[in-house]
Protein backbone atom coordinates (compact mmCIF):
# COMPACT_ATOMS: atom_id res chain seq x y z
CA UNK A 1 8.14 -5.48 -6.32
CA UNK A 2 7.28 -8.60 -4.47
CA UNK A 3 8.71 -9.20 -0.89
CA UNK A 4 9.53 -13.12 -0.31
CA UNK A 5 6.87 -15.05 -0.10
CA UNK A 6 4.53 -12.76 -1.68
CA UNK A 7 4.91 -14.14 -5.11
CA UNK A 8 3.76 -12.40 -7.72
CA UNK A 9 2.12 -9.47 -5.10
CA UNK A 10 2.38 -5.84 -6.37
CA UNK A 11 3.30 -7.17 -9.67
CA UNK A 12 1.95 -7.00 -13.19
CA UNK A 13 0.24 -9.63 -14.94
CA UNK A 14 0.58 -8.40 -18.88
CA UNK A 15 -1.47 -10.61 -21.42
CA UNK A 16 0.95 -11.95 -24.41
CA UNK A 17 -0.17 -10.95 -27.76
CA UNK A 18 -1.21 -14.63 -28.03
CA UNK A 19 -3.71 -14.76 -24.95
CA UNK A 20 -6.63 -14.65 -27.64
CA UNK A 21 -9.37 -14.90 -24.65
CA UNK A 22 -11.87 -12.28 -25.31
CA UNK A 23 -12.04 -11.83 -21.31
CA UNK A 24 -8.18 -11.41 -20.47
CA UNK A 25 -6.71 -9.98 -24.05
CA UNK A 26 -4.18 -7.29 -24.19
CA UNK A 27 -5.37 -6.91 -20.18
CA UNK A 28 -2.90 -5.53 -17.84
CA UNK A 29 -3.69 -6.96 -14.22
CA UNK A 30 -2.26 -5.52 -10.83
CA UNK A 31 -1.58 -8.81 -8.60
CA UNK A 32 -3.20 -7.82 -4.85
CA UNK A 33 -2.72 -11.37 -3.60
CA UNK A 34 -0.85 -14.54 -4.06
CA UNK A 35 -0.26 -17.67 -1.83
CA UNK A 36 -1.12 -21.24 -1.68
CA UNK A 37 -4.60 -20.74 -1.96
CA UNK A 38 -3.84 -19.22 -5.40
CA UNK A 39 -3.74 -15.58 -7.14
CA UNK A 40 -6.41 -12.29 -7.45
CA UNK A 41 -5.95 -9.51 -9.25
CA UNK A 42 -7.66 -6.32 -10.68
CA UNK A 43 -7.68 -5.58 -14.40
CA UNK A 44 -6.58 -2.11 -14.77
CA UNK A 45 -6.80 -1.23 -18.53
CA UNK A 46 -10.93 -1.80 -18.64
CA UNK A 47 -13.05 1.25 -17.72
CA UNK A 48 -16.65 0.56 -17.95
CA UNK A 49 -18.79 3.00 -19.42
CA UNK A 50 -20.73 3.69 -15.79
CA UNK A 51 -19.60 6.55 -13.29
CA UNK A 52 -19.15 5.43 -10.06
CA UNK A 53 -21.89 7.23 -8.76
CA UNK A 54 -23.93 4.60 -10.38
CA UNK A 55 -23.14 2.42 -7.37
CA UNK A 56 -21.07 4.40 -5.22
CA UNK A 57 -22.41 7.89 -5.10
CA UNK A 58 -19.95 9.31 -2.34
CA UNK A 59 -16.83 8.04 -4.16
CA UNK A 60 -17.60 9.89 -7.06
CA UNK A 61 -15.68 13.09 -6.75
CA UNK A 62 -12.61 11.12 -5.40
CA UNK A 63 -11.66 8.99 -8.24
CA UNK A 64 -8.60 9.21 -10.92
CA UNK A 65 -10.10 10.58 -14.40
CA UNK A 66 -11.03 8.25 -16.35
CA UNK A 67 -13.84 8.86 -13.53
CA UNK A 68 -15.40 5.64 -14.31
CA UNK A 69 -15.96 1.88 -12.59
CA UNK A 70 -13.98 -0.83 -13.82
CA UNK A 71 -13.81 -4.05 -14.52
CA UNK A 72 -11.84 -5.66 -12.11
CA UNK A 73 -12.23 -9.53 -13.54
CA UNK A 74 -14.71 -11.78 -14.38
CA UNK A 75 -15.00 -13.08 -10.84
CA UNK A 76 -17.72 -11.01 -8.82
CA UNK A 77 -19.18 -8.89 -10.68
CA UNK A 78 -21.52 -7.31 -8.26
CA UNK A 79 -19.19 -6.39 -5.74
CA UNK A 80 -16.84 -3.34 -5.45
CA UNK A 81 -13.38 -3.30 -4.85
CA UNK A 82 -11.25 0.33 -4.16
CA UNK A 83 -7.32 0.47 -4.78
CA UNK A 84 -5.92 3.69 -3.75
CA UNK A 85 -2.28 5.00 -4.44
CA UNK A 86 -0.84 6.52 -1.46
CA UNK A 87 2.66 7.92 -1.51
CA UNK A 88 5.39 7.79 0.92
CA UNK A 89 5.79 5.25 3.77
CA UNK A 90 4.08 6.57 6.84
CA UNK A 91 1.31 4.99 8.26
CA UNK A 92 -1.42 3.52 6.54
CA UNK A 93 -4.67 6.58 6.30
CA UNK A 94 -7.75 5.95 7.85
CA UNK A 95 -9.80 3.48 5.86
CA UNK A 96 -6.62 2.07 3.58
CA UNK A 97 -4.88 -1.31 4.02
CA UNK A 98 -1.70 -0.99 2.50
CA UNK A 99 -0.84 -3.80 -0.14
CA UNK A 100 2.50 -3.15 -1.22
CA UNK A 101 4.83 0.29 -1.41
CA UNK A 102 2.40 3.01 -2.40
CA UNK A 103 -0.59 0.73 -3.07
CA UNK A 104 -3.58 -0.05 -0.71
CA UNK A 105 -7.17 -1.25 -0.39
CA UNK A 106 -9.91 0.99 0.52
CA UNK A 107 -12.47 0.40 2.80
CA UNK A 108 -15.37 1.82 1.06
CA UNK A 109 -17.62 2.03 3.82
CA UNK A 110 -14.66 5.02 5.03
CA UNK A 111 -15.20 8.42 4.15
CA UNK A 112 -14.40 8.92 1.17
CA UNK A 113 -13.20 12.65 1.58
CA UNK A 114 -10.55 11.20 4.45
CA UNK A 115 -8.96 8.44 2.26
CA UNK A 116 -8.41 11.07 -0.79
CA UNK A 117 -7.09 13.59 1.26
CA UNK A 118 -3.70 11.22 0.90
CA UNK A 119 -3.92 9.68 -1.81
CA UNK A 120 -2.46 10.32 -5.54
CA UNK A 121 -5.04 8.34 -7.23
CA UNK A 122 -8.37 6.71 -6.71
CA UNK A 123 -10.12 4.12 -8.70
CA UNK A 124 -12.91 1.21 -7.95
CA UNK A 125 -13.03 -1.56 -9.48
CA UNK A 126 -16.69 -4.00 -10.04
CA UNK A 127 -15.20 -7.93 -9.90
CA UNK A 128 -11.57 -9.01 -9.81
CA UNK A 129 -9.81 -12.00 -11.52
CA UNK A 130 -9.06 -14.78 -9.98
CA UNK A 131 -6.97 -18.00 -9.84
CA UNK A 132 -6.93 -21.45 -8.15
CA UNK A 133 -4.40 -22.63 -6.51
CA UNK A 134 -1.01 -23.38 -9.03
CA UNK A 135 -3.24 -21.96 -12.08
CA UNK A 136 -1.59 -19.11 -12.50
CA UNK A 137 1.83 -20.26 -12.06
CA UNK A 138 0.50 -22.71 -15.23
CA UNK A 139 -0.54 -20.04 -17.02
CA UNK A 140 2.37 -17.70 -16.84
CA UNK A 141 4.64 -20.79 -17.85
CA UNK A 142 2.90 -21.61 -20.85
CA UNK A 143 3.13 -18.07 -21.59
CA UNK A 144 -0.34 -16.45 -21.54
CA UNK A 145 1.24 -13.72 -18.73
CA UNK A 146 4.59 -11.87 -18.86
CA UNK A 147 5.26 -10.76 -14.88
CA UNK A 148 6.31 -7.48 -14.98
CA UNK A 149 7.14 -4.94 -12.61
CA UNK A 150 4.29 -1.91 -12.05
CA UNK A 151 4.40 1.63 -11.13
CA UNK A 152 2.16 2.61 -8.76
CA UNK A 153 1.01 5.51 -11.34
CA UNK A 154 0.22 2.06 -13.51
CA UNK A 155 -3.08 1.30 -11.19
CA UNK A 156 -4.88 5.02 -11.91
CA UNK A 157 -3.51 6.00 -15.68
CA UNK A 158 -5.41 8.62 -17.25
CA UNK A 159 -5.20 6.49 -20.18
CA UNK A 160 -5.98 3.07 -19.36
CA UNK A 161 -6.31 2.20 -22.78
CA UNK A 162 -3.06 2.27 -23.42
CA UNK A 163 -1.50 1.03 -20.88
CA UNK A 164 -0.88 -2.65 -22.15
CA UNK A 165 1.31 -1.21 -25.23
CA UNK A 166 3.29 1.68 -22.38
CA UNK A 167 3.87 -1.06 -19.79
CA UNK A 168 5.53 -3.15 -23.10
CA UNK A 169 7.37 -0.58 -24.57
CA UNK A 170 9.27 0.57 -21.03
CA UNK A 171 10.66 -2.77 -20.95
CA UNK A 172 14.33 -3.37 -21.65
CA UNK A 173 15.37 -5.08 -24.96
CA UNK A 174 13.38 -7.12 -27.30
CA UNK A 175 10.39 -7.37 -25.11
CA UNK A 176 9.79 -3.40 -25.33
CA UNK A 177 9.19 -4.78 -29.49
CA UNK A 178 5.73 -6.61 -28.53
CA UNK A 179 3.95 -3.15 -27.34
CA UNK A 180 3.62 -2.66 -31.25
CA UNK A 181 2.59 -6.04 -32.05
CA UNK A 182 -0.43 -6.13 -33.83
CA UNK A 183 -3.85 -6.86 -32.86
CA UNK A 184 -4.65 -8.95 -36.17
CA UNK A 185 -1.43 -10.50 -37.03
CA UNK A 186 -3.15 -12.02 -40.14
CA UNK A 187 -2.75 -7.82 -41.06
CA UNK A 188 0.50 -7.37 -40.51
């Protein structure tokens, strides 16, 4: 849930079944920041298929099963990005900048063994999407995006794969009917 003038912070972006991009289709993207200078984000329905000991050796053991690096976005590829689910409301742990309710950023030059040791869920991300400033609020009003409200469990599913149809179908009335729309149409 967004506090005022946060925007869309904390929230969910959820593709529409008629965002065809390849990049952003059926994509389910956890807002981290939104203000005048525009939107990011993490896509967190796209595990690559690299461990994160590939670049991150010492986070390994820490993160959420699927225990693999994701791709946060198109933007960035080569850099690393941690989101961390701690719950509660106490102070922030060592090495975690809390976003919003449960969720945080990690520092991942912390140890890794000291952030875990609060956390319910791990998870790094390679890249993260971005938008300019007033491009997303375009895009969500021509209807690429539904805004939806996350969980923090949303951000480290086990099963990331299906998280664009479960965020869908929890939704109250007709729009809980689009988690079984098809991904060919043409086949329905």
């Amino acid at each position: 849930m967004a506090r005022d003038g946060d925007r869309y912070v904390g929230r969910l972006l959820v593709a529409a079944p008629s965002l065809s991009e390849q990049e952003f289709r059926r994509t389910v993207v956890l807002v981290l920041d939104h203000d005048d200078a525009g939107a990011l984000g993490v896509v967190v329905n796209r595990p690559l298929p690299v461990r994160v000991d590939a670049v991150l050796p010492p986070w390994q053991e820490h993160v959420t099963e699927p225990a693999r690096l994701f791709r946060g976005g198109p933007v960035a590829l080569d850099s690393a990005l941690g989101l961390v689910v701690v719950p509660g409301d106490g102070p922030e742990p060592v090495g975690v900048r809390r976003i919003i309710g449960a969720l945080g950023l990690v520092d991942l030059d912390a140890v890794p063994a000291d952030v875990s040791r609060s956390a319910s869920g791990l998870r790094i991300f390679a890249g993260y999407a971005g938008w300019s400033p007033g491009q997303l609020e375009g895009e969500v009003a021509e209807g690429s995006w539904l805004v939806l409200d996350a969980e923090p469990s949303d951000a480290v599913t086990p099963r990331p794969a299906g998280l664009w149809a479960d965020v869908l179908r929890r939704q109250p009335g007709r729009l809980s009917l689009l988690a079984s729309f098809p991904d060919d149409p043409t086949h329905n």
